[in-house]
N, C-alpha and C. Protein backbone atom coordinates (compact mmCIF):
# COMPACT_ATOMS: atom_id res chain seq x y z
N UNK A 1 -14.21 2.47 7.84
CA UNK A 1 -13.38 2.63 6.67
C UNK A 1 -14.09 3.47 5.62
N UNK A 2 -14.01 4.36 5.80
CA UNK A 2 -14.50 5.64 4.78
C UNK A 2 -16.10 5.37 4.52
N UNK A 3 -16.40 5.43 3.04
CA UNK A 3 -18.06 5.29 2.57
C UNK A 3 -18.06 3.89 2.04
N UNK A 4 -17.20 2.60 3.15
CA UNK A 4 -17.58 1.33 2.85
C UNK A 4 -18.44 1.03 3.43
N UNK A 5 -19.07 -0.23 3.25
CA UNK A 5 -20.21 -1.52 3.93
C UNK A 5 -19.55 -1.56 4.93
N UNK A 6 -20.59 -1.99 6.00
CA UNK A 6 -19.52 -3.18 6.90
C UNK A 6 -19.10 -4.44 6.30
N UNK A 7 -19.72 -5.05 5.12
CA UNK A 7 -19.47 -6.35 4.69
C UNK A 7 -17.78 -5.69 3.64
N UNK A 8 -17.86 -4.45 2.96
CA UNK A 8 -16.56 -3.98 2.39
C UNK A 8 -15.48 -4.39 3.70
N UNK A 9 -15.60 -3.32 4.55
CA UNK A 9 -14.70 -3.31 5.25
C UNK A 9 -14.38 -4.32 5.82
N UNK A 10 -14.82 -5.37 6.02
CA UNK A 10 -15.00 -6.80 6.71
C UNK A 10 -13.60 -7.69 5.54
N UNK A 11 -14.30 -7.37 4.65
CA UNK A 11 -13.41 -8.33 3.14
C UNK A 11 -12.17 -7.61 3.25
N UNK A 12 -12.28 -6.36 3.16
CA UNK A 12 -10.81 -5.55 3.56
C UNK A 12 -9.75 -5.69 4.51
N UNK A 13 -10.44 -5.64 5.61
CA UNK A 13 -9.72 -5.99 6.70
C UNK A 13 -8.86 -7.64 6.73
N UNK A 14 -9.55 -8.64 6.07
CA UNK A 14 -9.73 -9.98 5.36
C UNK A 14 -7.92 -10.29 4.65
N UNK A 15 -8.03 -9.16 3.69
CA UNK A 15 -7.05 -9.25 2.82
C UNK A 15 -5.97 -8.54 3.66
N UNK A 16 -6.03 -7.26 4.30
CA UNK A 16 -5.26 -6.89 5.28
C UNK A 16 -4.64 -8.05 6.14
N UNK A 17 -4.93 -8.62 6.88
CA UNK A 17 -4.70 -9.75 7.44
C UNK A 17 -3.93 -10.84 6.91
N UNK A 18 -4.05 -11.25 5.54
CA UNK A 18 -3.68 -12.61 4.71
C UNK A 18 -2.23 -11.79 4.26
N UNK A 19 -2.07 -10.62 3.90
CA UNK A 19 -1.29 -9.97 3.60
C UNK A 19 -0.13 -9.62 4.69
N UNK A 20 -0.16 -9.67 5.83
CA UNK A 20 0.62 -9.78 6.99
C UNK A 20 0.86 -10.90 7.38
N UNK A 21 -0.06 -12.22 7.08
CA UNK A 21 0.30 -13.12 7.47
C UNK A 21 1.31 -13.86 6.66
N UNK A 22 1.82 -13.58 5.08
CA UNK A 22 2.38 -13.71 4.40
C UNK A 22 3.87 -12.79 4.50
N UNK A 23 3.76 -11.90 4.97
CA UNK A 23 5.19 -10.91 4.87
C UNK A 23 5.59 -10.81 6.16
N UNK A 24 6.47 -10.41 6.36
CA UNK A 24 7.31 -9.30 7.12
C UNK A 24 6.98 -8.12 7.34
N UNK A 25 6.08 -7.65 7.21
CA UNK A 25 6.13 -6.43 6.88
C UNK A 25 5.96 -5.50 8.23
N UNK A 26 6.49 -4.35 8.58
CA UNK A 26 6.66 -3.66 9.47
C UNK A 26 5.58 -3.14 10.30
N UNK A 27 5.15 -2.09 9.08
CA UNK A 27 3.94 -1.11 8.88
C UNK A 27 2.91 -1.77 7.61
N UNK A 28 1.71 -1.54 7.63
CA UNK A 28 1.05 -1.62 6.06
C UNK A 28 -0.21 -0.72 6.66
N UNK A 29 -0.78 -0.08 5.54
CA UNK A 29 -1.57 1.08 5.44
C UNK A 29 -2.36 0.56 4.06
N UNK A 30 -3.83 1.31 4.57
CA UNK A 30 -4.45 1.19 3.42
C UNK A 30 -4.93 2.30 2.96
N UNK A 31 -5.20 2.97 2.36
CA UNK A 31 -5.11 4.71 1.74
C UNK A 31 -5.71 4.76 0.99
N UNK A 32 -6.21 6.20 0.53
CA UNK A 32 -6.78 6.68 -0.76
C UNK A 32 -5.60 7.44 -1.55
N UNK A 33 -6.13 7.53 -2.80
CA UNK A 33 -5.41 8.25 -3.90
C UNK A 33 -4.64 9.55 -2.79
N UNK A 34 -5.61 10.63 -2.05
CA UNK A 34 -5.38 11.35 -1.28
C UNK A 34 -4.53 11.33 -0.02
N UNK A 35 -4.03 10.04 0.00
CA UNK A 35 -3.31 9.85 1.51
C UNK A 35 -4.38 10.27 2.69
N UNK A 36 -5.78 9.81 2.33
CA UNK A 36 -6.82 9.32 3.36
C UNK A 36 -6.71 8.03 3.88
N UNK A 37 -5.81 7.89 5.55
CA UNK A 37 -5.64 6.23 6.09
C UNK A 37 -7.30 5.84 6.07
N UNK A 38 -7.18 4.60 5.63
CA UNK A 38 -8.42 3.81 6.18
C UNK A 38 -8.06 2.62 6.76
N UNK A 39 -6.91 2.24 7.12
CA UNK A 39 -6.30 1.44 7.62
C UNK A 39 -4.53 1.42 8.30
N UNK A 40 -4.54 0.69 9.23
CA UNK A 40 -2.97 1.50 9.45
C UNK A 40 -2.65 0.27 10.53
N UNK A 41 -1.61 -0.46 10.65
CA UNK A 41 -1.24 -1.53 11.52
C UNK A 41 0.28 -1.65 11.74
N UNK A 42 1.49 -1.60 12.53
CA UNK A 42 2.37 -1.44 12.87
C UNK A 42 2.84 -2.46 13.78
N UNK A 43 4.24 -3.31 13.75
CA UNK A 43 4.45 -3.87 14.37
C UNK A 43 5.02 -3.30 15.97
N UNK A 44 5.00 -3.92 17.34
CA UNK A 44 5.21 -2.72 18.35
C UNK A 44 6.57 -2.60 18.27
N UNK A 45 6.78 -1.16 18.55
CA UNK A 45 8.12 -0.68 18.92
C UNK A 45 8.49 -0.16 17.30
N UNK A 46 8.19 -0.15 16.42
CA UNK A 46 8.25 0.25 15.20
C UNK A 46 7.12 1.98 15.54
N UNK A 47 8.52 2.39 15.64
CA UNK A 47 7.73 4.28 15.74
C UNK A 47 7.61 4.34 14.60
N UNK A 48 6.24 4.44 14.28
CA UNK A 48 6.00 5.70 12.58
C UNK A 48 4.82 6.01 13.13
N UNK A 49 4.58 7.58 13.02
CA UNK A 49 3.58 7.96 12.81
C UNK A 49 2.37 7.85 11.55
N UNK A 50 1.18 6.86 12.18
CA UNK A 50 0.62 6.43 10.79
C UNK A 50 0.02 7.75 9.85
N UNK A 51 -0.19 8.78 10.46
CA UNK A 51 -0.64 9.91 9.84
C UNK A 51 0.28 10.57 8.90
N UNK A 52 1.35 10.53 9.21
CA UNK A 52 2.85 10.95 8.29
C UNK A 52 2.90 9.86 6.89
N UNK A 53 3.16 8.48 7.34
CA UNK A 53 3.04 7.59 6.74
C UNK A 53 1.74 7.47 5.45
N UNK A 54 1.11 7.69 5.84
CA UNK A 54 -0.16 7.63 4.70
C UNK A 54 -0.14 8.60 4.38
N UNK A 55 -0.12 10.01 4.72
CA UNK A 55 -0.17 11.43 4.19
C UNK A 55 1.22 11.36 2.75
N UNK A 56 2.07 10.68 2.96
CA UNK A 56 3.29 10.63 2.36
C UNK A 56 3.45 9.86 0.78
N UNK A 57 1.93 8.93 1.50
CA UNK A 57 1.22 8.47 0.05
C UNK A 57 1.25 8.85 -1.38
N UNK A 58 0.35 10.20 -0.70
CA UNK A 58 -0.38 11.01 -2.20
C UNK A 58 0.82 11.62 -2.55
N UNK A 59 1.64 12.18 -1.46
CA UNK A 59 2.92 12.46 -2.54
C UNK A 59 3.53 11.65 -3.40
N UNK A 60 4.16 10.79 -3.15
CA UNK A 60 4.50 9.34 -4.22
C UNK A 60 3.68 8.82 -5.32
N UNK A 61 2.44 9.19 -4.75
CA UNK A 61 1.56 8.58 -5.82
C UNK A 61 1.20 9.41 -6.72
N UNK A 62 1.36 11.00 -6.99
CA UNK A 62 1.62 12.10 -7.54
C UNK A 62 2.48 11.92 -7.91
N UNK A 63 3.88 11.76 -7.43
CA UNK A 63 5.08 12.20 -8.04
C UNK A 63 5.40 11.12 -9.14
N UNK A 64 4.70 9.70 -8.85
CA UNK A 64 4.83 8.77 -9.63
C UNK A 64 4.29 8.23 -10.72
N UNK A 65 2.99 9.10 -10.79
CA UNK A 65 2.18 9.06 -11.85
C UNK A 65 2.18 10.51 -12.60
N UNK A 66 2.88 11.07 -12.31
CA UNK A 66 3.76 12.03 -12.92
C UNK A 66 4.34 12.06 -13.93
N UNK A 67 5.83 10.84 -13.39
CA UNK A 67 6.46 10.25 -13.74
C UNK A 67 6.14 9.46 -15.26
N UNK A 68 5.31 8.50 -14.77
CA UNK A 68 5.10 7.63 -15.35
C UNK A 68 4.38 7.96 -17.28
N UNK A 69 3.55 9.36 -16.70
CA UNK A 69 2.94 10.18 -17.75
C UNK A 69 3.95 10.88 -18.42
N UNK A 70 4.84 11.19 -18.04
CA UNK A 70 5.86 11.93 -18.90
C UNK A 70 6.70 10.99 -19.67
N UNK A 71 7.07 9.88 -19.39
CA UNK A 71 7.41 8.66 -20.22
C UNK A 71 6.57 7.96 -21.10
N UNK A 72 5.57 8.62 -20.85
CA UNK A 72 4.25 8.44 -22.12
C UNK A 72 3.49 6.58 -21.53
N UNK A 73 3.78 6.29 -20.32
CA UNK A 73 3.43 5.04 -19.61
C UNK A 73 2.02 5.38 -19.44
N UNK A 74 1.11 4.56 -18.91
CA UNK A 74 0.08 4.66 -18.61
C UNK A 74 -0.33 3.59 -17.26
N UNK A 75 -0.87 4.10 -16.28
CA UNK A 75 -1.47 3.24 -14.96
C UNK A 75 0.04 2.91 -13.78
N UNK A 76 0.17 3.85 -13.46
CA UNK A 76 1.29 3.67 -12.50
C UNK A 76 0.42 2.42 -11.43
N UNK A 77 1.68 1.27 -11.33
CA UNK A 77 1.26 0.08 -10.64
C UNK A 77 1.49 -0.19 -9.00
N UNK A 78 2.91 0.77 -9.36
CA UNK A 78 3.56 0.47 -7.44
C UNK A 78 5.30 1.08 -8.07
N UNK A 79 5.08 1.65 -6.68
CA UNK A 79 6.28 1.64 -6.39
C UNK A 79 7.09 1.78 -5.19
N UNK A 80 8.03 1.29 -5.23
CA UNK A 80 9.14 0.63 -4.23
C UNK A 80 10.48 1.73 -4.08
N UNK A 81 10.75 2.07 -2.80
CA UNK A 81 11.69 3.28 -2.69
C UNK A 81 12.60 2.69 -1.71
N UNK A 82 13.93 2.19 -2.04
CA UNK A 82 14.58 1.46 -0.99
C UNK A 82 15.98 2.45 -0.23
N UNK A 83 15.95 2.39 1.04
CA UNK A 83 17.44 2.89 1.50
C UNK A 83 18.04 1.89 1.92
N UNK A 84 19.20 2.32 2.92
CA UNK A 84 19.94 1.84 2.93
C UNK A 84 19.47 0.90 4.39
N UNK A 85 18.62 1.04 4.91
CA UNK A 85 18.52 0.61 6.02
C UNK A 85 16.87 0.05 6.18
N UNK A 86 16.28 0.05 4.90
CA UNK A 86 14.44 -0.26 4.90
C UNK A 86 14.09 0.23 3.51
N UNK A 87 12.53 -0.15 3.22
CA UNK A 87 11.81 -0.01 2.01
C UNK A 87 10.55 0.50 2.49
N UNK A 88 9.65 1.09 1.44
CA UNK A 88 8.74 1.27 1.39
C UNK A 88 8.07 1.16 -0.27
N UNK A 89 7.01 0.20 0.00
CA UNK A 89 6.26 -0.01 -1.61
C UNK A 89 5.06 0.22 -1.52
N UNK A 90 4.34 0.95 -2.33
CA UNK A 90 2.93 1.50 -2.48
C UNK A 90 2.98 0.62 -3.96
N UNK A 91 1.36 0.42 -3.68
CA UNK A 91 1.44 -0.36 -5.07
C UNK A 91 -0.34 -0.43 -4.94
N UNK A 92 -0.73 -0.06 -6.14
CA UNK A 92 -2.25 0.60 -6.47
C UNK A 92 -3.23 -0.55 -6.60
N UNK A 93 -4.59 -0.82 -5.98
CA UNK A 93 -5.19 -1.71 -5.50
C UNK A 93 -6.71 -1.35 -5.94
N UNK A 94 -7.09 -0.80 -7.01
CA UNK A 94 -8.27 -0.17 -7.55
C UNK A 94 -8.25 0.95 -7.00
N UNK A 95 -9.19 1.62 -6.47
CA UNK A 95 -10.14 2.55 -5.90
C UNK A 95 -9.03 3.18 -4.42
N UNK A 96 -8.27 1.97 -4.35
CA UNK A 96 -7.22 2.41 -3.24
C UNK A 96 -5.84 2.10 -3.19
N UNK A 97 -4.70 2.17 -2.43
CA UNK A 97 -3.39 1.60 -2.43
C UNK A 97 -3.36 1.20 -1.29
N UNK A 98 -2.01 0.19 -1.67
CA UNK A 98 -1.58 -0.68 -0.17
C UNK A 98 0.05 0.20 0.03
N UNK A 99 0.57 0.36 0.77
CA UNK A 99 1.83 1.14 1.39
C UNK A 99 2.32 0.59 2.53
N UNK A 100 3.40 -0.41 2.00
CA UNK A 100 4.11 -1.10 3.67
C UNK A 100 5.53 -0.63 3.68
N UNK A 101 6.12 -0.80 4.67
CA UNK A 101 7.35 -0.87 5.07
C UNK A 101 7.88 -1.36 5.36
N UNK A 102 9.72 -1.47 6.12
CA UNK A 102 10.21 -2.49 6.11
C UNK A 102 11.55 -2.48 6.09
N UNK A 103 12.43 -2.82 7.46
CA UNK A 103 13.78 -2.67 7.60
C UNK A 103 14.35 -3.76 6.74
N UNK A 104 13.74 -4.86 6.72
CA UNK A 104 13.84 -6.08 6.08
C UNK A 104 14.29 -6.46 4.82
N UNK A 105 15.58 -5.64 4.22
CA UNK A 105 15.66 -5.75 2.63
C UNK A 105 15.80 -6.83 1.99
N UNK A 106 16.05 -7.78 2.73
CA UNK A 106 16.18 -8.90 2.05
C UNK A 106 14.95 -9.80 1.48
N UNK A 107 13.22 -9.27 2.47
CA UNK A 107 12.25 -10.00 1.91
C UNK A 107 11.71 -9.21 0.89
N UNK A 108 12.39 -8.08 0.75
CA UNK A 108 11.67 -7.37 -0.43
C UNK A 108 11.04 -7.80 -1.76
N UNK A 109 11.69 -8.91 -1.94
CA UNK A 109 11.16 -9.57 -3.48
C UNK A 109 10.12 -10.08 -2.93
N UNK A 110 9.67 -11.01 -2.20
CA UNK A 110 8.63 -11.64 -1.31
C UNK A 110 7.32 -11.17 -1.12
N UNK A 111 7.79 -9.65 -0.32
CA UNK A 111 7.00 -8.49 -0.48
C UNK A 111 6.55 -8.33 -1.58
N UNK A 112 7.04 -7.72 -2.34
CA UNK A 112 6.51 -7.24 -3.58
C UNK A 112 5.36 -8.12 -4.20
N UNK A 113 6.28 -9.71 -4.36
CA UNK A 113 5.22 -10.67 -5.39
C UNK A 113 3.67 -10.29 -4.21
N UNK A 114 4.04 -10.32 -2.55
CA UNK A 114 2.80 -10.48 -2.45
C UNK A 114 1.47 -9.25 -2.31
N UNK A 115 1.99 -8.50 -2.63
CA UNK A 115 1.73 -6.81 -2.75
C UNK A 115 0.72 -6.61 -4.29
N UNK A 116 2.05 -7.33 -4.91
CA UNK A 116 1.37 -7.90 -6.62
C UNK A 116 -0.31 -8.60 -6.42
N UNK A 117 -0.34 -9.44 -5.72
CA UNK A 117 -1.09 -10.58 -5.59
C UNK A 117 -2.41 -9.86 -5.17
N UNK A 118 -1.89 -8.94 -3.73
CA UNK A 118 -3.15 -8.95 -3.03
C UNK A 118 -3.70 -7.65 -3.86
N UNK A 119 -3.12 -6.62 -4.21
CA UNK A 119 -3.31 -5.62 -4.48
C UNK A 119 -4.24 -6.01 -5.97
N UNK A 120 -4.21 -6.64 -7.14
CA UNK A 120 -4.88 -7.11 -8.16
C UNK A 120 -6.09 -7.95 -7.48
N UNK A 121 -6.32 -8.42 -6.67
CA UNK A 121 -7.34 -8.63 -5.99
C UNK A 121 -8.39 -8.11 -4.99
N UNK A 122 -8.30 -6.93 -4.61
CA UNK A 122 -8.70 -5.64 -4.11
C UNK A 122 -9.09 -4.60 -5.46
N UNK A 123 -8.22 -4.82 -6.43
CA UNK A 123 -8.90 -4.26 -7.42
C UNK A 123 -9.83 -4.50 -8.11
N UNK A 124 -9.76 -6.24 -8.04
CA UNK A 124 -10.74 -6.71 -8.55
C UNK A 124 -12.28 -6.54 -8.23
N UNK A 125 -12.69 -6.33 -6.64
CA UNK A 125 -13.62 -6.47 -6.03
C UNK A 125 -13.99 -4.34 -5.49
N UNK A 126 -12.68 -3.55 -5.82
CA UNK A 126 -12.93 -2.42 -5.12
C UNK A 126 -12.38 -1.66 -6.57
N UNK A 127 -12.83 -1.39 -7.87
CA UNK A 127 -12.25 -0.74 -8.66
C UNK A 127 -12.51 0.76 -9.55
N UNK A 128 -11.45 1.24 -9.55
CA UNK A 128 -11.93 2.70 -9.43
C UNK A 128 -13.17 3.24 -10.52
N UNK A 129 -13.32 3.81 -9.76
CA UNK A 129 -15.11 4.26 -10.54
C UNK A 129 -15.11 5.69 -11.23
């Protein structure tokens, strides 16, 4: 996982885990600002290319802190892009983001709180420098 410890990546992988074991979630990715995967897990038969998927990141996370600066906001937190048929929520985790997916619209609130949860706790221990 990039220029982590093994004991980083160990705790990472940690929260990765507690975080699936809690959701639904399809896909979840763990990324840099850059849409660098350092993590990538998919349920089977769920086609996404994880390289598309995380590359797709830094766009959102650009376009959203963009956003967020032109409304005079400050610290874009996450965001959630829903169709008609699935979601996807990136939501900023210190030094990195979490990005899952998800045909599942109905656990979306679920998702989110736990996206909230884990992601402020990854920040806590991994925060941007």
């Amino acid at each position: 996982m990039s220029d982590l410890t093994p004991d980083e990546a160990s705790a990472l992988s940690s929260f990765l885990g507690s975080i699936t074991e809690y959701s639904e979630l399809e896909a979840l990715a763990l990324i840099t600002r850059e849409g660098l995967r350092l993590a990538f897990s998919a349920i089977p038969g769920y086609n996404l290319d994880p390289d598309l998927f995380s590359s797709l990141s830094a766009v959102v996370v650009q376009s959203a802190s963009d956003a967020i600066e032109a409304l005079g906001f400050t610290n874009m937190l996450e965001v959630v892009l829903r169709g008609d048929n699935g979601f996807i929520i990136l939501s900023a985790a210190g030094r990195f983001f979490l990005m899952g997916a998800s045909r599942e619209t109905a656990d979306l609130g679920k998702i989110v709180k736990v996206f909230r949860y884990y992601s402020a706790e990854i920040a806590k221990r991994y925060p941007i420098v």
